[in-house]
N, C-alpha and C. Protein backbone atom coordinates (compact mmCIF):
# COMPACT_ATOMS: atom_id res chain seq x y z
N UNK A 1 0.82 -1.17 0.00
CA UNK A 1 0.00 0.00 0.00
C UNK A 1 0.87 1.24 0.00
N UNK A 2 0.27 2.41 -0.91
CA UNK A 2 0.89 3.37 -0.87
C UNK A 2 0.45 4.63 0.57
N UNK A 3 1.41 5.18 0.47
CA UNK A 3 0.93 6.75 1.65
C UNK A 3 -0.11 7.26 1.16
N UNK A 4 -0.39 7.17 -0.07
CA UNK A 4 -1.95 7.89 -0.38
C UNK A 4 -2.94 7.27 -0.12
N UNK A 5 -2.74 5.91 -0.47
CA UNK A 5 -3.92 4.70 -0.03
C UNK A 5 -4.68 4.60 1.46
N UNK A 6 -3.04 4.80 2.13
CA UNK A 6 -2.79 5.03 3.50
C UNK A 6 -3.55 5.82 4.25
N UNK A 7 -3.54 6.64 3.54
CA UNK A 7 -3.97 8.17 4.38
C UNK A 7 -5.43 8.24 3.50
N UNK A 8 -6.28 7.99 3.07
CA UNK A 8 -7.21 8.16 2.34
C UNK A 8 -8.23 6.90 3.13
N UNK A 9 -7.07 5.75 3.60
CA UNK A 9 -8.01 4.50 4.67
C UNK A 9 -8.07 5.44 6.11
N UNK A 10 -7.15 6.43 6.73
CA UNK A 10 -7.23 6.83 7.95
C UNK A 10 -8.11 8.07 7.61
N UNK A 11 -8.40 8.71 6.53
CA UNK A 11 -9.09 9.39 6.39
C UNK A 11 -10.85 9.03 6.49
N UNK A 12 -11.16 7.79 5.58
CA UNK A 12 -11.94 7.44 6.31
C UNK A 12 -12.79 7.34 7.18
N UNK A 13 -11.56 6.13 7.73
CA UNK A 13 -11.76 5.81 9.34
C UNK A 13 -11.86 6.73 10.24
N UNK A 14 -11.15 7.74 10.21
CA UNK A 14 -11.88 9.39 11.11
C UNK A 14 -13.26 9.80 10.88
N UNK A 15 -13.50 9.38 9.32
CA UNK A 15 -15.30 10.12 9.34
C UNK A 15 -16.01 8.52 9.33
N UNK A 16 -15.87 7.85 9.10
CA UNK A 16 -17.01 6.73 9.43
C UNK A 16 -17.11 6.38 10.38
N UNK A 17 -16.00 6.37 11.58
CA UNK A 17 -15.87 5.88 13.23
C UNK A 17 -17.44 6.56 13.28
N UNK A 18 -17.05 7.83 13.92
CA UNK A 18 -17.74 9.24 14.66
C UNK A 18 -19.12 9.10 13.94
N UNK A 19 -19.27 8.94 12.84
CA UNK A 19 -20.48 8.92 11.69
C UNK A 19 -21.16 7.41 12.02
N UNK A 20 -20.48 6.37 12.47
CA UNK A 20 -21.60 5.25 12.96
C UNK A 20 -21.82 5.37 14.28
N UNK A 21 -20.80 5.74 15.33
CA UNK A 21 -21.44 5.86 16.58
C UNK A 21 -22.46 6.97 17.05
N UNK A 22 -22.47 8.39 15.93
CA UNK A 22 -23.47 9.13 16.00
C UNK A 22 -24.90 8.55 15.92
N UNK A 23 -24.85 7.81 14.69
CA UNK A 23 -26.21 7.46 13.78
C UNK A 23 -26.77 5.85 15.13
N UNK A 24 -25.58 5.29 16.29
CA UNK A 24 -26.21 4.15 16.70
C UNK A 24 -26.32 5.16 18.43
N UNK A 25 -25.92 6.64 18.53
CA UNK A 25 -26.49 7.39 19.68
C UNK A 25 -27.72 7.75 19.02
N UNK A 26 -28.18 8.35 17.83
CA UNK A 26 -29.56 8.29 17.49
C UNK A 26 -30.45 7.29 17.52
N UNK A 27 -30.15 6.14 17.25
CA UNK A 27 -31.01 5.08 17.24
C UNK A 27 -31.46 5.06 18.79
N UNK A 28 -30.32 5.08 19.51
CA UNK A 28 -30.76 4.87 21.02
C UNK A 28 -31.10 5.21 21.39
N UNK A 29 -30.89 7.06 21.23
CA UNK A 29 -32.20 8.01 21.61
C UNK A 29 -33.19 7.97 21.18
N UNK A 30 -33.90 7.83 20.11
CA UNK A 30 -34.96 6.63 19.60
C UNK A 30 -36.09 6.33 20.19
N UNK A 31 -34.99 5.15 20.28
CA UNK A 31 -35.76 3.71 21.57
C UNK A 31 -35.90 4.49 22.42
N UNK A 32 -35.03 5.07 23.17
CA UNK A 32 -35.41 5.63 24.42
C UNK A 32 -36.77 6.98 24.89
N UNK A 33 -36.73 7.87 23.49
CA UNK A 33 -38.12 8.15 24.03
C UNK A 33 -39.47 7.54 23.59
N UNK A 34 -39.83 6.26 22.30
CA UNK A 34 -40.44 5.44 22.23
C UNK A 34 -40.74 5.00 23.84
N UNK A 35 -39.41 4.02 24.26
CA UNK A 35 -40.04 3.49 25.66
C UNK A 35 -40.53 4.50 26.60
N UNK A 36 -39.95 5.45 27.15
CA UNK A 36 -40.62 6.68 27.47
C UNK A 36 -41.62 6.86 27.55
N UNK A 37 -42.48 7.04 26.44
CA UNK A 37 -44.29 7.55 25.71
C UNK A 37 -44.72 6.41 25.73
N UNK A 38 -44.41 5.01 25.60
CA UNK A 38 -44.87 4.05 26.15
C UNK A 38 -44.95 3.58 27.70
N UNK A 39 -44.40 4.29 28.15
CA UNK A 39 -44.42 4.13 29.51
C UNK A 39 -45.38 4.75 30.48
N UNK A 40 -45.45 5.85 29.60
CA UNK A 40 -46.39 6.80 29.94
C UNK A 40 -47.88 6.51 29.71
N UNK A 41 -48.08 5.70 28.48
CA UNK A 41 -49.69 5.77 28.01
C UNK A 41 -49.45 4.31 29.09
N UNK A 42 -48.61 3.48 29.44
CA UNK A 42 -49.46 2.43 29.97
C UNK A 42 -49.21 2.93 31.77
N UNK A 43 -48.33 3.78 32.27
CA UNK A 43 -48.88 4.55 33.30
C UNK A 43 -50.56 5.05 33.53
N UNK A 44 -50.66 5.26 32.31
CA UNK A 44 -52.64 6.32 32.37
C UNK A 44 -53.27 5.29 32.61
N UNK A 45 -53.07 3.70 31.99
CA UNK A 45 -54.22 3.13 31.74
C UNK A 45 -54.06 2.53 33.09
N UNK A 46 -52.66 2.03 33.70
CA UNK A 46 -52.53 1.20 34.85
C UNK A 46 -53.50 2.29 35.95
N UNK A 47 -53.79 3.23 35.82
CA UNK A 47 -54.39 4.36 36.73
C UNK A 47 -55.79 4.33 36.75
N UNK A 48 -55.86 4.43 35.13
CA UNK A 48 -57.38 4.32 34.63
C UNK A 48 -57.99 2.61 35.57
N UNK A 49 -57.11 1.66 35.36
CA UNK A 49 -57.41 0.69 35.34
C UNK A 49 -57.70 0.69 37.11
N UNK A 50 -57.08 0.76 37.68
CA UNK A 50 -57.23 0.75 39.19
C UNK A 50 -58.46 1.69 39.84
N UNK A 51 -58.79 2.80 39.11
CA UNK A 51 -59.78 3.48 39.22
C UNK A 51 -61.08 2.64 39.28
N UNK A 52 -61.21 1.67 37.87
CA UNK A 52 -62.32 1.24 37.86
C UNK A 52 -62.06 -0.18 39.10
N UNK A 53 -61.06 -0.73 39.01
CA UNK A 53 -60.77 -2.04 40.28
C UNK A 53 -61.08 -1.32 41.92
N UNK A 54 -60.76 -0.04 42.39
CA UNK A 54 -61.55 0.49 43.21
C UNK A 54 -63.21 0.41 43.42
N UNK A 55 -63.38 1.41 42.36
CA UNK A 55 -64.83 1.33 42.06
C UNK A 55 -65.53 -0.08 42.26
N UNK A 56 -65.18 -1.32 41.88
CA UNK A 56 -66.15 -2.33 41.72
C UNK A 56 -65.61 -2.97 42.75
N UNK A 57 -64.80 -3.09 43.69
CA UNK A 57 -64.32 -3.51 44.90
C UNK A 57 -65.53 -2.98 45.85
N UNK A 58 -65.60 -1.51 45.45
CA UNK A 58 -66.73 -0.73 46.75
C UNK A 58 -67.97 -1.62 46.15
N UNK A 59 -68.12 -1.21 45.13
CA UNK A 59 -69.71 -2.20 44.59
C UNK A 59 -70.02 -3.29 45.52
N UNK A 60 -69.01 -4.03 45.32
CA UNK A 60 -68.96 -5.81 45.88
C UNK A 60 -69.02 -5.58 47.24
N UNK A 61 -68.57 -4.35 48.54
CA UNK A 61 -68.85 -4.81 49.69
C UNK A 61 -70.00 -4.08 49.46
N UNK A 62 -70.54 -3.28 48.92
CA UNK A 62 -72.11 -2.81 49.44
C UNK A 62 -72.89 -3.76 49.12
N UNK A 63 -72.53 -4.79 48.18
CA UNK A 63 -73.47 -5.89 47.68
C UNK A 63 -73.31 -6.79 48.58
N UNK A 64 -72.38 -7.17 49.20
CA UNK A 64 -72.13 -7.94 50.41
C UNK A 64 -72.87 -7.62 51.62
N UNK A 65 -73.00 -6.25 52.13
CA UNK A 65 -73.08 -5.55 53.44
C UNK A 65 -74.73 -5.89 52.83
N UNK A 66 -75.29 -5.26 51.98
CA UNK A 66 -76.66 -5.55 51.42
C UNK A 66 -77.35 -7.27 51.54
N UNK A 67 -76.69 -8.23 51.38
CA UNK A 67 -77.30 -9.57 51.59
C UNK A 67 -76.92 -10.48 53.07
N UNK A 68 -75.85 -9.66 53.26
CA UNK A 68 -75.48 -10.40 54.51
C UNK A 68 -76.54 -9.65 56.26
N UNK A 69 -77.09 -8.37 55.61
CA UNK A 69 -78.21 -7.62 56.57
C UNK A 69 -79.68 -8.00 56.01
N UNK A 70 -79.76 -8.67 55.05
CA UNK A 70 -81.32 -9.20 54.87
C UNK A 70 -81.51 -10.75 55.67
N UNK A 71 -82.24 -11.51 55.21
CA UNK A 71 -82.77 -12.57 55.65
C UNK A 71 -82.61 -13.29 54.91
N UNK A 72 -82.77 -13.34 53.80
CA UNK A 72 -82.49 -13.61 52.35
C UNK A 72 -81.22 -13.88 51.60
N UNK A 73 -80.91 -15.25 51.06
CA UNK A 73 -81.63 -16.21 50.79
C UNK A 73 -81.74 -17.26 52.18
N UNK A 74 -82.63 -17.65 51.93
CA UNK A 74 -83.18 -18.63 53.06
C UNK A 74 -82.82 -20.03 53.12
N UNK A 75 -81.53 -20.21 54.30
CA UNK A 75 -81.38 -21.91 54.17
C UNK A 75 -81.73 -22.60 55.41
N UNK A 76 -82.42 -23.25 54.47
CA UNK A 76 -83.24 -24.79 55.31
C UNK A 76 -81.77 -25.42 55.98
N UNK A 77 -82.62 -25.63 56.99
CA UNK A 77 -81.45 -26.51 57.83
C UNK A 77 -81.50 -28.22 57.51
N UNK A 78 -82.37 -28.60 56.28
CA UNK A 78 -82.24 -29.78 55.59
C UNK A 78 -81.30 -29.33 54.49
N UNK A 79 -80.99 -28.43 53.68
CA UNK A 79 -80.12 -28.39 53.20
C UNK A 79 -78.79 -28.94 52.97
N UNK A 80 -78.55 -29.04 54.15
CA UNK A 80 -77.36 -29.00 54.68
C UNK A 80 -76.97 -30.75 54.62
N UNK A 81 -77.92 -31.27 54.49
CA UNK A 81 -77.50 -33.00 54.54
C UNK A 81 -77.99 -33.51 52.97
N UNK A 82 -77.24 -34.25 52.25
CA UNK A 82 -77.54 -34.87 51.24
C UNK A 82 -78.48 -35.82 51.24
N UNK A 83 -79.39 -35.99 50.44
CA UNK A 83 -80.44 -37.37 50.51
C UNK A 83 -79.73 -38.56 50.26
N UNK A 84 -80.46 -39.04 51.22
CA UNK A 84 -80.15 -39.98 51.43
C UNK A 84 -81.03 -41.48 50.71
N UNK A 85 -80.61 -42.62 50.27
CA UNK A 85 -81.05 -43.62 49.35
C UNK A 85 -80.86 -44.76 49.82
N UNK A 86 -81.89 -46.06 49.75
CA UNK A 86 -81.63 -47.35 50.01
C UNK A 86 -81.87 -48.22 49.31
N UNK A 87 -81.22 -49.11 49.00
CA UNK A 87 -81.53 -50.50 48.04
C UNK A 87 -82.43 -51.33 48.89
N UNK A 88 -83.68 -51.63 47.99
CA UNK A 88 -84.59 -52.58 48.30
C UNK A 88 -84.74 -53.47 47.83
N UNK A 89 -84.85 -54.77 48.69
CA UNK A 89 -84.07 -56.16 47.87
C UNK A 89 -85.45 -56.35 46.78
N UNK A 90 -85.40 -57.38 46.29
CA UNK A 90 -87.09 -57.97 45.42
C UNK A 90 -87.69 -58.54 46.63
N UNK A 91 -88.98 -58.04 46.24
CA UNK A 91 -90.17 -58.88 47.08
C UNK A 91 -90.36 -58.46 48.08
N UNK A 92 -90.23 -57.60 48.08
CA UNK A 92 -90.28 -56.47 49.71
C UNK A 92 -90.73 -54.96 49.34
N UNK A 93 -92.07 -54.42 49.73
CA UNK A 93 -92.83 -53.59 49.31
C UNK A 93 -92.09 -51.94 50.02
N UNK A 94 -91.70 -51.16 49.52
CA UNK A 94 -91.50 -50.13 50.04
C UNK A 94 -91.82 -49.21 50.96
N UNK A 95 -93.31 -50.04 51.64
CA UNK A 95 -93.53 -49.54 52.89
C UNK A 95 -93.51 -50.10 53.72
N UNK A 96 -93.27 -51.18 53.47
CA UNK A 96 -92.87 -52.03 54.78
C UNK A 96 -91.65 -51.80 55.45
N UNK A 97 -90.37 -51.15 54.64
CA UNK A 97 -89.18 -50.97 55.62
C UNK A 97 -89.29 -48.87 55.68
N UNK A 98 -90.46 -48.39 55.56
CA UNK A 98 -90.56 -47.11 55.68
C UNK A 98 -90.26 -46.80 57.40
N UNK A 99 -89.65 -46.27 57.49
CA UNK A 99 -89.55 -46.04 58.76
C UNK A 99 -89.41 -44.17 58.78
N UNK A 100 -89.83 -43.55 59.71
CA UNK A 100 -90.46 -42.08 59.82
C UNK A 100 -88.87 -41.68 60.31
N UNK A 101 -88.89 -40.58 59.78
CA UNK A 101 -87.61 -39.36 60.19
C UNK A 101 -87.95 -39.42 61.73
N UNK A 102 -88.56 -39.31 62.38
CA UNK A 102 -88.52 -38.89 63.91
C UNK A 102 -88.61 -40.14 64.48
N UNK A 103 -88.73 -41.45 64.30
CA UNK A 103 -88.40 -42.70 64.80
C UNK A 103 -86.97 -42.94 64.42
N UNK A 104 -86.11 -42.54 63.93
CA UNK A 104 -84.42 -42.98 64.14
C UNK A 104 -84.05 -42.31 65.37
């Protein structure tokens, strides 16, 4: 290589260095206020959003405080036990092994 070759590669290399790390500090500044303004609109909504998760939180205890001070709904204290079932062999009439809730 000659001194002109030479100096025409360092010439260059002085303006393309400075000239790609400019153009990859732009890119980054960029991204960076993209993420920024994205950060921001999903700041509003995370706000917006909790606004309404407040709101329907209060709903739910007044709807609570509201059924738990009525009477309503009404449970039978048979409820509470599953029916009960018996196998009846053949040849044996179903009232003959009837036996009354208040006789057990």
């Amino acid at each position: 290589m000659s001194t002109s070759e030479t100096s025409i590669i360092n010439t260059i290399k002085a303006w393309a260095l400075p000239g790609i790390f400019a153009f990859a500090v732009a890119m980054l500044n960029t991204n960076l206020q993209e993420m920024k303004q994205d950060i921001k609109t999903l700041l509003a909504q995370s706000e917006r959003d909790q606004v309404k998760i407040d709101y329907l939180e209060k709903e739910v205890q007044l709807l609570r405080s509201k059924l738990t001070n009525s009477e309503y709904p009404y449970k039978d204290v048979e409820d509470e036990y599953p029916p009960i079932y018996a196998v009846i062999p053949k040849g044996q009439s179903s009232t003959d092994l009837y036996i009354a809730h208040n006789e057990l």
